[in-house]
Protein backbone atom coordinates (compact mmCIF):
# COMPACT_ATOMS: atom_id res chain seq x y z
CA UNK A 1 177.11 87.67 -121.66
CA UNK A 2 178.59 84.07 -122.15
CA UNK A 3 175.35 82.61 -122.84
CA UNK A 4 174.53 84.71 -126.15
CA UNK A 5 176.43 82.51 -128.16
CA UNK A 6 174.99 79.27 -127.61
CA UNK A 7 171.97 79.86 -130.14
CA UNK A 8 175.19 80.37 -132.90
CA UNK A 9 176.33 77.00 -132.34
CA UNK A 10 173.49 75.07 -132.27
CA UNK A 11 172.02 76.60 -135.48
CA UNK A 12 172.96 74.16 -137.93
CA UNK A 13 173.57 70.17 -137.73
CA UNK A 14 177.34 70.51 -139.29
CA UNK A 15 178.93 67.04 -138.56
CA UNK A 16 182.39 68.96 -138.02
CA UNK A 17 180.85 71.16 -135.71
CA UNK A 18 179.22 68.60 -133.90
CA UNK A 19 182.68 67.09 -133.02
CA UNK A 20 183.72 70.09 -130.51
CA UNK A 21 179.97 70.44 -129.56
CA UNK A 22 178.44 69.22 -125.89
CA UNK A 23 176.86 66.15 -127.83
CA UNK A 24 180.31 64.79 -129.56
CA UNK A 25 180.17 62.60 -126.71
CA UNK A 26 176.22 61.23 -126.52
CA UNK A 27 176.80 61.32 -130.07
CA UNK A 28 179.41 58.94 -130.42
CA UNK A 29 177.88 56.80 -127.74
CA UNK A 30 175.12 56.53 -129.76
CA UNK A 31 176.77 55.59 -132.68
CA UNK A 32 178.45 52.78 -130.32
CA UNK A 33 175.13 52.07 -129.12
CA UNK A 34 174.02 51.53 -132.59
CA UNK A 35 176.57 48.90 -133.64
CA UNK A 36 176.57 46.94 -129.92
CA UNK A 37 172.71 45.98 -131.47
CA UNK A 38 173.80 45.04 -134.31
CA UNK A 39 176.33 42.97 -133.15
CA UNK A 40 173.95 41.43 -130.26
CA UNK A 41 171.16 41.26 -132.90
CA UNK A 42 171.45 41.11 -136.40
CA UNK A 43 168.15 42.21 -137.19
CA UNK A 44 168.40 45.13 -135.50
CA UNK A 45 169.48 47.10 -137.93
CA UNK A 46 167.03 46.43 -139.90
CA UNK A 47 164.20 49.02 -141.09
CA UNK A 48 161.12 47.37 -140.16
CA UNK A 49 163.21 47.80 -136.55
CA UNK A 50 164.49 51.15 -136.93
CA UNK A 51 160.91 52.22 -137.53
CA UNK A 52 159.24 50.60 -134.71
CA UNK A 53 161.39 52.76 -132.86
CA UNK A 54 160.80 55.98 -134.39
CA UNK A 55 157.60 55.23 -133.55
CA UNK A 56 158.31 54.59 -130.01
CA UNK A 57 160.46 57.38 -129.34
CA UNK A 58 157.75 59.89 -131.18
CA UNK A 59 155.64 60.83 -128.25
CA UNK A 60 158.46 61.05 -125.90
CA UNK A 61 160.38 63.10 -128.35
CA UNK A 62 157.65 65.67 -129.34
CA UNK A 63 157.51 65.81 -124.75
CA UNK A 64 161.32 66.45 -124.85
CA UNK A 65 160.87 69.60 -127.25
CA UNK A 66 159.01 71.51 -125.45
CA UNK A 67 160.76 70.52 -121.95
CA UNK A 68 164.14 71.75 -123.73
CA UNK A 69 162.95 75.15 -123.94
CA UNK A 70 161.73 74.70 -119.56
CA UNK A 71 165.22 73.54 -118.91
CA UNK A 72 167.48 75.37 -120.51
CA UNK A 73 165.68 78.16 -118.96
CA UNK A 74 167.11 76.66 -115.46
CA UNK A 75 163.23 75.66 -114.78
CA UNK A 76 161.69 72.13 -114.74
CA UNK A 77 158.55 71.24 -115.50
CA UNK A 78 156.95 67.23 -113.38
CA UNK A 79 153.77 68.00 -114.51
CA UNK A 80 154.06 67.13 -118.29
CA UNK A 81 152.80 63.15 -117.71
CA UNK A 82 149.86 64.72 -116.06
CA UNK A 83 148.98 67.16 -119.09
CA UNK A 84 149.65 64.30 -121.55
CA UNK A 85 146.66 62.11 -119.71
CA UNK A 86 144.67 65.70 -119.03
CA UNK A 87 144.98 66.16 -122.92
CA UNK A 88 144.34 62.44 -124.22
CA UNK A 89 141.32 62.17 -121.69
CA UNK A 90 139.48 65.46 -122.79
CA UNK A 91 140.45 64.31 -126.92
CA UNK A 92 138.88 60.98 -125.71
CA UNK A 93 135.29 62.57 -124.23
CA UNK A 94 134.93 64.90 -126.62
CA UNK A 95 135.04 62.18 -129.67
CA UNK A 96 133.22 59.62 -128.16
CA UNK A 97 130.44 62.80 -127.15
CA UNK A 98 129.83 63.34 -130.59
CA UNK A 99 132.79 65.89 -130.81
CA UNK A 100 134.04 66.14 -134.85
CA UNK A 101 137.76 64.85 -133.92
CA UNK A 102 139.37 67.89 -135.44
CA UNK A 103 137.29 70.18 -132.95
CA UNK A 104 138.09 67.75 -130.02
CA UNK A 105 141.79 67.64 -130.98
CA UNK A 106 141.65 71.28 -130.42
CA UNK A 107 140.19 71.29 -127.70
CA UNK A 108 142.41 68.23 -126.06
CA UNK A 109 145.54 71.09 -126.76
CA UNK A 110 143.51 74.08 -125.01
CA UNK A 111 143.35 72.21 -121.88
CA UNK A 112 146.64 71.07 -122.33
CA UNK A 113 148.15 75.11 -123.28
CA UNK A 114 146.32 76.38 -120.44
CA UNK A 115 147.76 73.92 -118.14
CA UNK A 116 150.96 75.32 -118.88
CA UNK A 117 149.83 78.66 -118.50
CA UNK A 118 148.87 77.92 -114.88
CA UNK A 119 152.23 76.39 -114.52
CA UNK A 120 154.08 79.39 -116.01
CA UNK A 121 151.95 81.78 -114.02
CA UNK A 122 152.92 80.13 -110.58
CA UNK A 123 156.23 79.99 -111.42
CA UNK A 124 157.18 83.82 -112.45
CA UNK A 125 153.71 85.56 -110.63
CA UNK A 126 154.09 83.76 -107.40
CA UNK A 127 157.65 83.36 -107.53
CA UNK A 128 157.85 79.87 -106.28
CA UNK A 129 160.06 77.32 -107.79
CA UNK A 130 159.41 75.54 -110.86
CA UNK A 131 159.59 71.92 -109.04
CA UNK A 132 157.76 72.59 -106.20
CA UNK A 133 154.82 74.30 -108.66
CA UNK A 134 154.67 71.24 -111.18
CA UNK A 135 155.59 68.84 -108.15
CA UNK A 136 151.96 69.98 -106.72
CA UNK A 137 150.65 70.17 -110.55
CA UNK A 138 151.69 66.91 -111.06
CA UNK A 139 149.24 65.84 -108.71
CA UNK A 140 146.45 68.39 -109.22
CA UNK A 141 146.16 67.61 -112.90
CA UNK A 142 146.19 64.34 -112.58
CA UNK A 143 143.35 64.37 -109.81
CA UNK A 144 141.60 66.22 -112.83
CA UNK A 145 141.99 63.73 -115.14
CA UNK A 146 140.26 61.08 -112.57
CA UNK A 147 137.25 62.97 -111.52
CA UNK A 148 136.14 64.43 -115.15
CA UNK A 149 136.64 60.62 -116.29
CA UNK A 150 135.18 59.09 -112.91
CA UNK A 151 138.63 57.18 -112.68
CA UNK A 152 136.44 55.18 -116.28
CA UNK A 153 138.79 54.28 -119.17
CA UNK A 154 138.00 55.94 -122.49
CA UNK A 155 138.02 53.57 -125.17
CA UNK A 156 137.23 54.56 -128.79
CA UNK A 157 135.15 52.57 -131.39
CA UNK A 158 135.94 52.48 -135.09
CA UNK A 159 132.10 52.91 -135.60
CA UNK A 160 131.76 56.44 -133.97
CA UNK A 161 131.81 59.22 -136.10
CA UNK A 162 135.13 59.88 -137.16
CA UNK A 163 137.25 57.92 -135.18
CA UNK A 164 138.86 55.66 -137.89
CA UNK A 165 140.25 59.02 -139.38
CA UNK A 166 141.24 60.15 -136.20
CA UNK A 167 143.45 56.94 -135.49
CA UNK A 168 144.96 57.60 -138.68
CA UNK A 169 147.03 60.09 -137.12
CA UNK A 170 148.50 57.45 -134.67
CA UNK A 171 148.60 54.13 -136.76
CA UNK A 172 148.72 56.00 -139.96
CA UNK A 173 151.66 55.38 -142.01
CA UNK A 174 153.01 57.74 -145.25
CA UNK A 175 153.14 55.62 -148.18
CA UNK A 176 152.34 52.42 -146.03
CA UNK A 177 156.17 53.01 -144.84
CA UNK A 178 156.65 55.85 -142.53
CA UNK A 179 154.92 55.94 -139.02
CA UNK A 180 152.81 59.20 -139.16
CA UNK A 181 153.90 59.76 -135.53
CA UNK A 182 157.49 60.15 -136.45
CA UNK A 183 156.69 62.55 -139.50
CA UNK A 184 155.14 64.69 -136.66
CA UNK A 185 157.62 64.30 -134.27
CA UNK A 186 160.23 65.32 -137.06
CA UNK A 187 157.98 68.59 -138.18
CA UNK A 188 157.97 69.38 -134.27
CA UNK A 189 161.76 68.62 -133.99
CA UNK A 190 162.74 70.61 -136.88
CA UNK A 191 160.30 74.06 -135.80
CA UNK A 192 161.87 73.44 -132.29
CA UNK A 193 165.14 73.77 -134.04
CA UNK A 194 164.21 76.90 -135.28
CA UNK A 195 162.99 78.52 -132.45
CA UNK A 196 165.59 77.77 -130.35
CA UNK A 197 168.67 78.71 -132.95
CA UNK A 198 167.55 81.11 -134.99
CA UNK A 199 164.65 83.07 -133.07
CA UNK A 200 164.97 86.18 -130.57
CA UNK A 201 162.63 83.19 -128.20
CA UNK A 202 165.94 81.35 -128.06
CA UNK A 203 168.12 84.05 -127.79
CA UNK A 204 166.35 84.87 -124.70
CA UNK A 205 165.62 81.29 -123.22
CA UNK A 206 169.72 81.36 -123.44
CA UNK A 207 170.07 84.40 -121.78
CA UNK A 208 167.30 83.69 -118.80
CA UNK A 209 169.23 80.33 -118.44
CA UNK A 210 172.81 81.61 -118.32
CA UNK A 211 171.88 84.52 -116.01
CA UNK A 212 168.93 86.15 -114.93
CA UNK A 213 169.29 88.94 -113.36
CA UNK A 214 171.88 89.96 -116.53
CA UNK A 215 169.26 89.11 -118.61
CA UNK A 216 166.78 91.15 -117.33
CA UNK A 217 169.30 94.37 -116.98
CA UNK A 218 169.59 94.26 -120.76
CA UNK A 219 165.46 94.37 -121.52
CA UNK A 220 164.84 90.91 -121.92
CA UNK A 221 161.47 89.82 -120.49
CA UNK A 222 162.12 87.40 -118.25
CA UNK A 223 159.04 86.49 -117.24
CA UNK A 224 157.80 85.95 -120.88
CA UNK A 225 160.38 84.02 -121.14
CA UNK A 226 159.76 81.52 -119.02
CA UNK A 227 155.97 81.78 -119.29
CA UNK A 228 156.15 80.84 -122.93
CA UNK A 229 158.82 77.84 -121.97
CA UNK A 230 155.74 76.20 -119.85
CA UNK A 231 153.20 77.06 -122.65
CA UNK A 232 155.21 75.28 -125.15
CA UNK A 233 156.17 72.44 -122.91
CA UNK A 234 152.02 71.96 -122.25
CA UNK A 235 151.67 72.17 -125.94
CA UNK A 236 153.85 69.00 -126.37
CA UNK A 237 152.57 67.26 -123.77
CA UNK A 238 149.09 67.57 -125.04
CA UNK A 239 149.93 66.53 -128.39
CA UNK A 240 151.98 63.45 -127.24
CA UNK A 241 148.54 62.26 -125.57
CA UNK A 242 146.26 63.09 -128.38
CA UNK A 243 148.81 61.05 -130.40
CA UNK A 244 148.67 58.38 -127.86
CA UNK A 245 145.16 58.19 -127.69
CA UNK A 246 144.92 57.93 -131.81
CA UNK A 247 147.57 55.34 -131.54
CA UNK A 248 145.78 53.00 -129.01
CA UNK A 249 142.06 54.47 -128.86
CA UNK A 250 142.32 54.05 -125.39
CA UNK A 251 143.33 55.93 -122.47
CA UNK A 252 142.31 55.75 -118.46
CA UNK A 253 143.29 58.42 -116.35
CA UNK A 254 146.46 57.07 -114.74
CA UNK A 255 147.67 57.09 -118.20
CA UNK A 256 151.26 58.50 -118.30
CA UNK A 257 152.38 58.48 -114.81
CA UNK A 258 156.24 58.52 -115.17
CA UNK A 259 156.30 59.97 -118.59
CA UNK A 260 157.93 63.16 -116.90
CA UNK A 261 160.57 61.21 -115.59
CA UNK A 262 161.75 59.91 -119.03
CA UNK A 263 161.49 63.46 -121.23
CA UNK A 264 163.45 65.16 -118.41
CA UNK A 265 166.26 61.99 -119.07
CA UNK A 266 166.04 62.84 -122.81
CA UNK A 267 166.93 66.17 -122.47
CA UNK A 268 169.76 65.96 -119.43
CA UNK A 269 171.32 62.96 -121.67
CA UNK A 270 171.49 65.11 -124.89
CA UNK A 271 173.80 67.76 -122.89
CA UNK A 272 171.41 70.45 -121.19
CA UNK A 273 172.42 71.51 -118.25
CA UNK A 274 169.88 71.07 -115.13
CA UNK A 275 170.77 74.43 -114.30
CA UNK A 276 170.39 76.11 -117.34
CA UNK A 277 171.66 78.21 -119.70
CA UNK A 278 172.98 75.44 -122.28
CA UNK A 279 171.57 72.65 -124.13
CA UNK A 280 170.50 72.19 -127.68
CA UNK A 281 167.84 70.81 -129.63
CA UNK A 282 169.78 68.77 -131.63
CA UNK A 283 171.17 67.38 -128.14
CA UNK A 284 167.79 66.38 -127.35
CA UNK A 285 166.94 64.82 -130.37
CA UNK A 286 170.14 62.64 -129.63
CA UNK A 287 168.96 61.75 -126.06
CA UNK A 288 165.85 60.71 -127.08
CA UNK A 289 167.08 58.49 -130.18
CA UNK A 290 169.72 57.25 -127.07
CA UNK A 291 167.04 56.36 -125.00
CA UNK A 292 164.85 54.69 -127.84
CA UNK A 293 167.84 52.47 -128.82
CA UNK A 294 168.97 51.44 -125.20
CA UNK A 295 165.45 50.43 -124.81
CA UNK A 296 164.95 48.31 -127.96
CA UNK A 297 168.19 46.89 -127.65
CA UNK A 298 167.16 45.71 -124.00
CA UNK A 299 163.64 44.12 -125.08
CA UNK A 300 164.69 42.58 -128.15
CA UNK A 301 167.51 40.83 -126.27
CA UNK A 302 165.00 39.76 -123.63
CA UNK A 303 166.20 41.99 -120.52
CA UNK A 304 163.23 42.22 -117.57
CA UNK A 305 161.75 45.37 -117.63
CA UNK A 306 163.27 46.02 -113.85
CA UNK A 307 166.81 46.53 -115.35
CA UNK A 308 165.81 48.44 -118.10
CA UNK A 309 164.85 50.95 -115.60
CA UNK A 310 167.75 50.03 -113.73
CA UNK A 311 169.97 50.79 -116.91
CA UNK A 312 168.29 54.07 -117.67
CA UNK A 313 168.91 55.65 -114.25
CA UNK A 314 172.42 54.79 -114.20
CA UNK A 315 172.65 56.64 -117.82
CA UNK A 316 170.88 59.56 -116.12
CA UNK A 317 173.25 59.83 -113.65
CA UNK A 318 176.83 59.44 -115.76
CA UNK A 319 175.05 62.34 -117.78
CA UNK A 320 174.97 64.24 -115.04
CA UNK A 321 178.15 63.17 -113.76
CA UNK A 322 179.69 64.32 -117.49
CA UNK A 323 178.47 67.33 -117.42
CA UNK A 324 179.42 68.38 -114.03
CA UNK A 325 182.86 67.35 -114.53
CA UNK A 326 182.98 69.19 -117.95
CA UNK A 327 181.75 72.35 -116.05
CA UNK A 328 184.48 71.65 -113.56
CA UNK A 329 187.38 71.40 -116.12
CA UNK A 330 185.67 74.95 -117.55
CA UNK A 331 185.98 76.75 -114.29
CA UNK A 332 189.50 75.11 -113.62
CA UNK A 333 190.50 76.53 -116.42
């Protein structure tokens, strides 16, 4: 099977590797990136600006983890913007109910596990496809969100119980430097890294993704498989929203909408394919640092919002456009 040897080359961030890798080329378009705001903007490179966007990039990046395992499994998950409000909204009405905030943390990421459970479930139990399930869970979860919150914001006060340690989490910084956001997104990065290179999980998230039916002849649980993709990419999602809702103590139940949009981009831009089978982690990590740049780079030169979206779709699309003509070239020859 051609797909057993993708967890090999994506176990180790070797520079000279990297050069015959997928991401050689988001890679050195980030690196181009990187120097086009620093010649637009002097200041950009500077770490007070770097660090601002780490911190930006955080809650999308810890999304883009856990969608990395969905998609390389040839699956999709819409839902994820949905889960992070589901997740931030429970966090936020368990604190302010008089909920210790480690207890209501937990129980922000229970909602948010078991949402991806359902997901999972509908997907390999029912057999229908991934984007038609989270297309519909999308909506259903969000619909959630807005009648256990009565459509009300959730704001939270430093004088409740607890609440100034919980917003530690998301203003917090190590050593009055670091954002704590991006320490976690790093920790999250780095056991994602793991799991994909160097566990049997990615192994068989390869192996699903490159061919399914092959997969299965050989004993691999396919429906595992993807059932612990969705779990993991709930997990993410709820703790991007617990760490947005630390980071702003406030959060209303339309909170998210698009977020899904944006991961997926990460993880299409870093080299997975849509249809599975290949991708890494470090790829991700690229396309989400790609994404965090383009975007800083925009608002600190003062571009409208409407072309920054504008921008970002048309870098969606010459991803896509790369990688089907790489795939091309393969079959050719």
């Amino acid at each position: 099977m051609t797909t057993t040897t993708a967890p090999t080359r994506s176990a180790s961030f070797n520079p000279r590797k990297l050069l015959h890798a997928r991401e050689a080329g988001v890679f050195a378009a980030l690196v181009l990136l990187f120097i086009l705001g620093v010649v637009l903007q002097p200041n950009f490179a500077q770490s007070g600006n770097l660090l601002s966007v780490g911190q930006q990039i955080s809650q999308i990046g810890i999304m883009a983890i856990g969608a990395t395992f969905v998609i390389i499994n040839g699956e999709i998950d819409l839902s994820v913007g949905s889960i992070y409000a589901l997740s931030a909204i429970t966090t936020g009405m368990a604190i302010t109910a008089g909920v210790a905030w480690p207890l209501a943390i937990l129980i922000g990421l229970i909602v948010a596990v078991a949402a991806g459970i359902l997901n999972g479930l509908a997907v390999v139990l029912l057999g229908v496809p991934s984007f038609i399930v989270t297309l519909g869970s999308l909506s259903v979860f969000r619909g959630i969100t807005l009648l256990i919150s009565d459509g009300a914001p959730i704001s939270l006060s430093s004088d409740q119980p607890g609440v100034a340690e919980f917003t530690l989490i998301g203003q917090g910084r190590l050593f009055g430097v670091v954002p704590m956001q991006l320490i976690i997104f790093a920790v999250i990065a780095a056991i994602g890294i793991v799991l994909l290179s160097r566990s049997r999980l990615g192994f068989n998230t390869y192996a699903v993704g490159g061919n399914q039916e092959a997969a299965r002849l050989v004993g691999i649980n396919v429906k595992r498989v993807k059932l612990t993709a969705f779990v993991l990419s709930g997990l993410t999602a709820g703790i991007s929203g617990v760490l947005g809702l630390s980071f702003l103590s406030y959060v209303q139940g339309v909170t998210g909408t698009g977020l899904e949009l944006t991961v997926i981009s990460a993880v299409i831009i870093g080299g997975a394919a849509l249809f599975g089978g290949s991708g890494t982690m470090w790829g991700t990590i690229i396309g989400v640092l790609f994404i965090g740049l383009l975007q800083n780079i925009l608002n600190i030169n003062g571009i409208s919002s409407f072309w920054q979206t504008v921008v970002t779709g048309l870098v969606i699309v010459a991803a896509v456009a790369a990688d089907t003509w790489q795939r091309r070239r393969k079959t050719k020859a």
